[in-house]
PDB file of N, CA and C in Angstrom:
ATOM      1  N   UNK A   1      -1.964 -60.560   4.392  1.00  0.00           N
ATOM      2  CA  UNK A   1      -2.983 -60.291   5.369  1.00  0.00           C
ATOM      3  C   UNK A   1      -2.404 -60.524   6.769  1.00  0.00           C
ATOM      4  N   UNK A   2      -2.686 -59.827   7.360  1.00  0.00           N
ATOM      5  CA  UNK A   2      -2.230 -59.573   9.045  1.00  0.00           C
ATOM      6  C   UNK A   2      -3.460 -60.227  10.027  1.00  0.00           C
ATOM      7  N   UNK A   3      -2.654 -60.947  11.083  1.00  0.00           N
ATOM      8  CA  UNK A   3      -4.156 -61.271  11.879  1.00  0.00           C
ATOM      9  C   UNK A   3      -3.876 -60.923  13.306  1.00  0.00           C
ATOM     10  N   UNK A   4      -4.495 -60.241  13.776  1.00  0.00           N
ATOM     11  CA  UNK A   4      -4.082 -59.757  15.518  1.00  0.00           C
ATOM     12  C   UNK A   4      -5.334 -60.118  16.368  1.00  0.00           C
ATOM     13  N   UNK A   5      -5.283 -60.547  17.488  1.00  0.00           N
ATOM     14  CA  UNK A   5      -6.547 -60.379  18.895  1.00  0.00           C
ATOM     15  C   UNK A   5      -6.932 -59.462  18.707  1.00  0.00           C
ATOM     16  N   UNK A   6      -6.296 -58.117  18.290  1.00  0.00           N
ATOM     17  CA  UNK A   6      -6.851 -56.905  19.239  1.00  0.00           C
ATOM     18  C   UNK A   6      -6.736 -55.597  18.305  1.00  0.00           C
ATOM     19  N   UNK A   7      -6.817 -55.080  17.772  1.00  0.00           N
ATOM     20  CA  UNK A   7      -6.733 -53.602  17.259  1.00  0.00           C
ATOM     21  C   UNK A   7      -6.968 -52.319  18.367  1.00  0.00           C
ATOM     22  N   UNK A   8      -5.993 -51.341  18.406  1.00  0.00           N
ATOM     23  CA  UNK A   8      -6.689 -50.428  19.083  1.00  0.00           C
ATOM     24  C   UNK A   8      -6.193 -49.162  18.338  1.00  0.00           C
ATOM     25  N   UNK A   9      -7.442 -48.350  18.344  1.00  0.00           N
ATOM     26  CA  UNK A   9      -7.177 -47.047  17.998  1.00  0.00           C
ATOM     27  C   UNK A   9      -6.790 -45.638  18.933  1.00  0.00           C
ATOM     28  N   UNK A  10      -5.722 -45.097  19.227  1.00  0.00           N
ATOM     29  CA  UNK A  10      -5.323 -44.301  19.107  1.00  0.00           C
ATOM     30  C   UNK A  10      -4.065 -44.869  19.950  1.00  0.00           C
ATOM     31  N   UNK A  11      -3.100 -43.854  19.790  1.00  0.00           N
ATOM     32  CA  UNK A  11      -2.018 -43.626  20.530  1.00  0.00           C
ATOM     33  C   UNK A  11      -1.794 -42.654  21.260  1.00  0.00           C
ATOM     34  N   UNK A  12      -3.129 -42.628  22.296  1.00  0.00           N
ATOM     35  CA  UNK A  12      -2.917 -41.974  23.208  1.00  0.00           C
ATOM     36  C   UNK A  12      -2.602 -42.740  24.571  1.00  0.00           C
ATOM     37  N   UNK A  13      -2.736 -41.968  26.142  1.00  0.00           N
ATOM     38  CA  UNK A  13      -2.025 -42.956  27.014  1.00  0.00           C
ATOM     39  C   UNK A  13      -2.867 -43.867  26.784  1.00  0.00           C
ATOM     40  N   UNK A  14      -4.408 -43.812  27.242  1.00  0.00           N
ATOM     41  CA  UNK A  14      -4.787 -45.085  27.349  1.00  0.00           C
ATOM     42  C   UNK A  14      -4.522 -46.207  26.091  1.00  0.00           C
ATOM     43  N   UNK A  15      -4.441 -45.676  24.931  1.00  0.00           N
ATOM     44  CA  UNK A  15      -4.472 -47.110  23.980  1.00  0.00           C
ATOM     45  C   UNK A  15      -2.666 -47.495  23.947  1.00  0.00           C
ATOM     46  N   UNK A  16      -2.119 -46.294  24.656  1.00  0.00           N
ATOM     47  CA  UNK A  16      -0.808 -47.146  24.475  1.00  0.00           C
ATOM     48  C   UNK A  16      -0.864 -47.722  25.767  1.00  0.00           C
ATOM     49  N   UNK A  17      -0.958 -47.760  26.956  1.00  0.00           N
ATOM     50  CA  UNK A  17      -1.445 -48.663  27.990  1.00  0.00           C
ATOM     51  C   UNK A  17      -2.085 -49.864  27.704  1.00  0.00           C
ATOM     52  N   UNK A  18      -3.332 -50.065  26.992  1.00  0.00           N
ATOM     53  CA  UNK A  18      -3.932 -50.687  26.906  1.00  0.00           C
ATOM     54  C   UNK A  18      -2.734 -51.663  25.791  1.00  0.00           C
ATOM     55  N   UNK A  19      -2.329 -50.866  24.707  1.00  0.00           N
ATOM     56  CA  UNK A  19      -1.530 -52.315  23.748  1.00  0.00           C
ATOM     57  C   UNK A  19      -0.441 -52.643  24.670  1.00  0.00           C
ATOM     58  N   UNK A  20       0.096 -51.846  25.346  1.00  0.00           N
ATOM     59  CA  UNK A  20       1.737 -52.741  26.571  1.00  0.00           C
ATOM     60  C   UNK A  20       0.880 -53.807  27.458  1.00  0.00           C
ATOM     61  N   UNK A  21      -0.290 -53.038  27.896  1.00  0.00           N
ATOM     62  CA  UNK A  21      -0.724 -54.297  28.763  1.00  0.00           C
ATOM     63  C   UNK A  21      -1.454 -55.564  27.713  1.00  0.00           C
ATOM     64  N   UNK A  22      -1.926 -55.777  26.582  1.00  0.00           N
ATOM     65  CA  UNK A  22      -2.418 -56.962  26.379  1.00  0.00           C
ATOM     66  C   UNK A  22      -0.949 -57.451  25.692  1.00  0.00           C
ATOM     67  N   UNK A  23       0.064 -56.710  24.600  1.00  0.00           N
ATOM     68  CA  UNK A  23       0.927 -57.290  23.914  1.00  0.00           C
ATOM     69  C   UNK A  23       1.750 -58.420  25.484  1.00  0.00           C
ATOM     70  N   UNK A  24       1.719 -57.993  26.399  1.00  0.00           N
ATOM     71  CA  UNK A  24       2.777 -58.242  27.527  1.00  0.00           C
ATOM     72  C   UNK A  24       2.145 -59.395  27.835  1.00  0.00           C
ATOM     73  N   UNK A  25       1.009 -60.068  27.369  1.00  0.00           N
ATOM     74  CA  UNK A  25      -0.117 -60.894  27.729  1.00  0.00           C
ATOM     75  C   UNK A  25       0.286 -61.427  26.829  1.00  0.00           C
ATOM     76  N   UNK A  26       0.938 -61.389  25.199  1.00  0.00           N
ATOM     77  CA  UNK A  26       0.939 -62.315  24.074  1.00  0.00           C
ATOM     78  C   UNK A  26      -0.179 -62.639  23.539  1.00  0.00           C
ATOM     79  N   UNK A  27      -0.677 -61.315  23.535  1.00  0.00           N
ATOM     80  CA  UNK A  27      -1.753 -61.255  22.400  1.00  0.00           C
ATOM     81  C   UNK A  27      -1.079 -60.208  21.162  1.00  0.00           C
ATOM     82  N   UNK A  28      -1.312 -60.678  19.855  1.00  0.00           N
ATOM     83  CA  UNK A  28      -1.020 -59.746  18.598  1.00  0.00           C
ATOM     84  C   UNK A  28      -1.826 -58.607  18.829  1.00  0.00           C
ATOM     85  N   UNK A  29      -0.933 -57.584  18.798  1.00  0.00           N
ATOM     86  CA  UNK A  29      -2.034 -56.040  18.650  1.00  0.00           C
ATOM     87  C   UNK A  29      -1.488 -55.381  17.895  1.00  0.00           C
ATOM     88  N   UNK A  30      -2.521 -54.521  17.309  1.00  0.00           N
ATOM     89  CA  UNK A  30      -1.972 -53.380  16.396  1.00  0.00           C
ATOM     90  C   UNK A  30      -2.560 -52.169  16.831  1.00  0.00           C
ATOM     91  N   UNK A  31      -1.703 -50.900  16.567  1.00  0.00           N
ATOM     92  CA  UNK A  31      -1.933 -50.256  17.257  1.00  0.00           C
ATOM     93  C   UNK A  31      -2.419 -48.900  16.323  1.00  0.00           C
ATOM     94  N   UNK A  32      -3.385 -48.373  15.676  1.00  0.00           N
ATOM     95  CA  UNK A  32      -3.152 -47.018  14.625  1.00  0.00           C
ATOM     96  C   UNK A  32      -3.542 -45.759  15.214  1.00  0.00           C
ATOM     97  N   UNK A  33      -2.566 -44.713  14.956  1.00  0.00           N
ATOM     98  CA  UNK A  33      -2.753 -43.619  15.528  1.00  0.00           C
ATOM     99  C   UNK A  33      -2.655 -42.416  13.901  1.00  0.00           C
ATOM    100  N   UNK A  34      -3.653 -41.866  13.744  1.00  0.00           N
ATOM    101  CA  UNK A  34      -4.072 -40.804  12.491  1.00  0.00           C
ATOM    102  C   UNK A  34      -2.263 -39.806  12.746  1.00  0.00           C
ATOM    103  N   UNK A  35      -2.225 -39.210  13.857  1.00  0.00           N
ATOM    104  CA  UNK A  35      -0.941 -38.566  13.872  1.00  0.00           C
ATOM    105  C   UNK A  35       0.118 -38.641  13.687  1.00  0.00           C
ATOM    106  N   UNK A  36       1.437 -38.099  13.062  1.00  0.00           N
ATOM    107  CA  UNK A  36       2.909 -38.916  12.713  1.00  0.00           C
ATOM    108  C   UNK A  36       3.795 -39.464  13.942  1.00  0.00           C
ATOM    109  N   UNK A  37       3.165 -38.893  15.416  1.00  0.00           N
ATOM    110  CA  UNK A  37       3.391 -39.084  16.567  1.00  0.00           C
ATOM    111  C   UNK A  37       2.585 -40.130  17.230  1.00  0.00           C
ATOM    112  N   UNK A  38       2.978 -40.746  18.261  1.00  0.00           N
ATOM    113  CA  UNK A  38       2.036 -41.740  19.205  1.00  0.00           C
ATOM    114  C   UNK A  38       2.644 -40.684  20.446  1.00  0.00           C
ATOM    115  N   UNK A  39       1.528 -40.665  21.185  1.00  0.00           N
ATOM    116  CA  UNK A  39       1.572 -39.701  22.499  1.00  0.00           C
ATOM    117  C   UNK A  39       2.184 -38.114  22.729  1.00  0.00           C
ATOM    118  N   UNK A  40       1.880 -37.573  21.564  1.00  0.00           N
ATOM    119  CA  UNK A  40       2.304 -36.495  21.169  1.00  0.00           C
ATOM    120  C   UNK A  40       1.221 -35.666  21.096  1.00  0.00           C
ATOM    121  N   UNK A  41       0.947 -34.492  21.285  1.00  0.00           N
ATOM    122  CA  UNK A  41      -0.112 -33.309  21.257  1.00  0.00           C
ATOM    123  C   UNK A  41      -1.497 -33.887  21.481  1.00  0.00           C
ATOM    124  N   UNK A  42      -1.722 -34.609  22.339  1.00  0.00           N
ATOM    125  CA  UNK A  42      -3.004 -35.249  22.968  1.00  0.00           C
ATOM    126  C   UNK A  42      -3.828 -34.175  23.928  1.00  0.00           C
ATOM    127  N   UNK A  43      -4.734 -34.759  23.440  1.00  0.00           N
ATOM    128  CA  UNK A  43      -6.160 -34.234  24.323  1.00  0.00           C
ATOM    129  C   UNK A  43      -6.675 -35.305  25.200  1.00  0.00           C
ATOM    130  N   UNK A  44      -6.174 -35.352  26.271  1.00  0.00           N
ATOM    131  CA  UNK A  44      -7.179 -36.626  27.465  1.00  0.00           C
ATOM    132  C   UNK A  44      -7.951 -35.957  28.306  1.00  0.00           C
ATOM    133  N   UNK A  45      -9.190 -36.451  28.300  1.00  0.00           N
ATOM    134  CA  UNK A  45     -10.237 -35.875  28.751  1.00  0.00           C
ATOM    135  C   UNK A  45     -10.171 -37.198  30.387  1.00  0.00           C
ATOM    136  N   UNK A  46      -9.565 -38.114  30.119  1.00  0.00           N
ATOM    137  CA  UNK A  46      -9.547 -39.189  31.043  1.00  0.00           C
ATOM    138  C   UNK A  46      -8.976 -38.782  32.438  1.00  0.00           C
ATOM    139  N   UNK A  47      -8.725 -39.792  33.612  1.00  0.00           N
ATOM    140  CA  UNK A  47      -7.945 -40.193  34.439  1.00  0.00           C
ATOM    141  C   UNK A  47      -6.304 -40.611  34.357  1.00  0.00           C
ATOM    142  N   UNK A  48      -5.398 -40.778  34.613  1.00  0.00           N
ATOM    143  CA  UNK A  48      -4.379 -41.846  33.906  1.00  0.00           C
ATOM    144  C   UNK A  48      -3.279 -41.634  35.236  1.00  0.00           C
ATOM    145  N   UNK A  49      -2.853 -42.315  35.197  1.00  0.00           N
ATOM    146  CA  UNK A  49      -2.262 -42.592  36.400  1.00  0.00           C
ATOM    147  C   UNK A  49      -0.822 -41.924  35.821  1.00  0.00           C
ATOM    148  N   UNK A  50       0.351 -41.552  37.627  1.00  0.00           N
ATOM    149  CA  UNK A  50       1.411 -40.868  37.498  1.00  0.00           C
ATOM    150  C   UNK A  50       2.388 -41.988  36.275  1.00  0.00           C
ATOM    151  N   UNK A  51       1.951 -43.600  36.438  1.00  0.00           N
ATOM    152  CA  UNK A  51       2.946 -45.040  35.770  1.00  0.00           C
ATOM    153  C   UNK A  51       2.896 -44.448  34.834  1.00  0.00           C
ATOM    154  N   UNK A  52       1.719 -44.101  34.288  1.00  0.00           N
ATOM    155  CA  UNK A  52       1.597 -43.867  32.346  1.00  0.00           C
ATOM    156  C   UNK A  52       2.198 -42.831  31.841  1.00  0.00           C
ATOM    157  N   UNK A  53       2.626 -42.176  32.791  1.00  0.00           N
ATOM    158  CA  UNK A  53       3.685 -40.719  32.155  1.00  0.00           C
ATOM    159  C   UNK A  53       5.213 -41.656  32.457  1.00  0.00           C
ATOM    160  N   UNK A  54       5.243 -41.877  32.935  1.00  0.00           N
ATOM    161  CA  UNK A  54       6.698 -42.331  33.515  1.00  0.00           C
ATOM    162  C   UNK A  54       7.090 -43.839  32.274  1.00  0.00           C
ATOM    163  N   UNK A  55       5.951 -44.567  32.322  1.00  0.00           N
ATOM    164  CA  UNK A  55       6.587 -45.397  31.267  1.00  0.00           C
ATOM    165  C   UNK A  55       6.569 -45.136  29.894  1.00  0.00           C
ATOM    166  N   UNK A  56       5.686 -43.983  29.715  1.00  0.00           N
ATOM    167  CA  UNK A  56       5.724 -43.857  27.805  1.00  0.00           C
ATOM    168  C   UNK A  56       6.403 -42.249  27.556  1.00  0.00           C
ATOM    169  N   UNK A  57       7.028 -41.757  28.913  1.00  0.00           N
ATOM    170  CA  UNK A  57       7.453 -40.243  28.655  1.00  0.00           C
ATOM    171  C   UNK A  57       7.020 -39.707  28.454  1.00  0.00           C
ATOM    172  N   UNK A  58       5.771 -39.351  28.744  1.00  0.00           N
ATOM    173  CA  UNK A  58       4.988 -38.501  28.317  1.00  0.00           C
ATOM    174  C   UNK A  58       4.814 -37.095  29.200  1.00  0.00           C
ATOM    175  N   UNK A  59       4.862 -35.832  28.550  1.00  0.00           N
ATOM    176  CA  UNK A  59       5.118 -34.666  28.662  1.00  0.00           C
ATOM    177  C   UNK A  59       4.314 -34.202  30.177  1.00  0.00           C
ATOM    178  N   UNK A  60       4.902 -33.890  31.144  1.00  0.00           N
ATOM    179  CA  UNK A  60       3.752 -33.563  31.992  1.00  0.00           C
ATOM    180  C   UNK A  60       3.001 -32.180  32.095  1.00  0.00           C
ATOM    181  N   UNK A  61       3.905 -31.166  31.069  1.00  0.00           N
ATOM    182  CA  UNK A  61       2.957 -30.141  30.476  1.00  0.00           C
ATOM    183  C   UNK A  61       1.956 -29.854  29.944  1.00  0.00           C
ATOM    184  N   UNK A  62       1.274 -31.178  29.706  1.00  0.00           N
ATOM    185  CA  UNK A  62      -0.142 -31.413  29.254  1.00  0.00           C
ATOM    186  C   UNK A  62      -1.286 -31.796  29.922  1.00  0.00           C
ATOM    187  N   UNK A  63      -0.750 -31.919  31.536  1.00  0.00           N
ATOM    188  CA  UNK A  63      -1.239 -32.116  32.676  1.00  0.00           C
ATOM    189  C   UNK A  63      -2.334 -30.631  32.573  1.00  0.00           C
ATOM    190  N   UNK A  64      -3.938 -30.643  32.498  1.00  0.00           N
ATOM    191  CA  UNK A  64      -4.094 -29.205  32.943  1.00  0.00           C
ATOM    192  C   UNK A  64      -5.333 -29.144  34.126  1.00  0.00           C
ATOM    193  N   UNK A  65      -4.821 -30.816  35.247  1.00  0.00           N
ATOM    194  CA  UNK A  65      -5.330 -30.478  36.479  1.00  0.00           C
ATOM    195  C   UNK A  65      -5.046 -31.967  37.224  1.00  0.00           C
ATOM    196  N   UNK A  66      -5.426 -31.539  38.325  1.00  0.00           N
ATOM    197  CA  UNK A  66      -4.943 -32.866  38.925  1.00  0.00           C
ATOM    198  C   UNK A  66      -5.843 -33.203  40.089  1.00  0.00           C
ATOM    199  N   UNK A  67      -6.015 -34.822  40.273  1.00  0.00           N
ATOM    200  CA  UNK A  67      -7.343 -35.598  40.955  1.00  0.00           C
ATOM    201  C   UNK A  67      -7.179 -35.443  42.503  1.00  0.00           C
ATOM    202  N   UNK A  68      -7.156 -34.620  42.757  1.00  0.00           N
ATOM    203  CA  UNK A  68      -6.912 -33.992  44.551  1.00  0.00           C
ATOM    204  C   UNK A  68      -7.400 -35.407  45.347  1.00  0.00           C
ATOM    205  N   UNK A  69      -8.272 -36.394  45.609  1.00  0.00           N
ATOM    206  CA  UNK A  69      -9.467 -37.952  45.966  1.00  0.00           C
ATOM    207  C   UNK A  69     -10.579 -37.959  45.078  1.00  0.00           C
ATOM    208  N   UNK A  70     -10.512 -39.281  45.633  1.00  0.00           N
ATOM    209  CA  UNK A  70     -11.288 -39.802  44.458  1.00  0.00           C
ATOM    210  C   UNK A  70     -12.187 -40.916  45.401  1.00  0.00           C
ATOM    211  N   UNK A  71     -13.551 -40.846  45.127  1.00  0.00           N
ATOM    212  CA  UNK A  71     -14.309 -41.853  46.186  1.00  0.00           C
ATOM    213  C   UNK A  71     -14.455 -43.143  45.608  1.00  0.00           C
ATOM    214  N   UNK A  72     -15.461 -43.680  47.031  1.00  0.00           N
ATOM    215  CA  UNK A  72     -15.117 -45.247  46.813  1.00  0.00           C
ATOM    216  C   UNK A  72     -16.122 -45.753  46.655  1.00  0.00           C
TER     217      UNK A  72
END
């Protein structure tokens, strides 16, 4: 039996963001992604910043628009 803080589901940016930022904290996480890939042929409907391509390599051909401002 396995025991972690945290489970997160998917391996997309945000849940791989989300496990670098708590594992980096020293919390146990696990991470499950249904696909044989983590950050591979994703659909983000989200925000995600330019860091999260740059630290997990992620394809910027999957970019299909970009946040011109954003209010406060």
């Amino acid at each position: 039996m396995h025991n972690f803080d945290t489970i997160i589901i998917g391996g997309g940016p945000s849940g791989l963001q989300t496990t670098h930022f708590l594992s980096a904290n020293n919390l146990k996480v696990a991470l499950f992604e249904k696909d044989p890939g983590i950050g591979m042929d994703m659909v983000c409907s989200g925000v995600i910043s330019k860091e999260a391509f740059q630290r997990f390599d992620l394809l910027t051909d999957s970019i299909k628009g970009r946040l011109k401002e954003a209010g406060h």
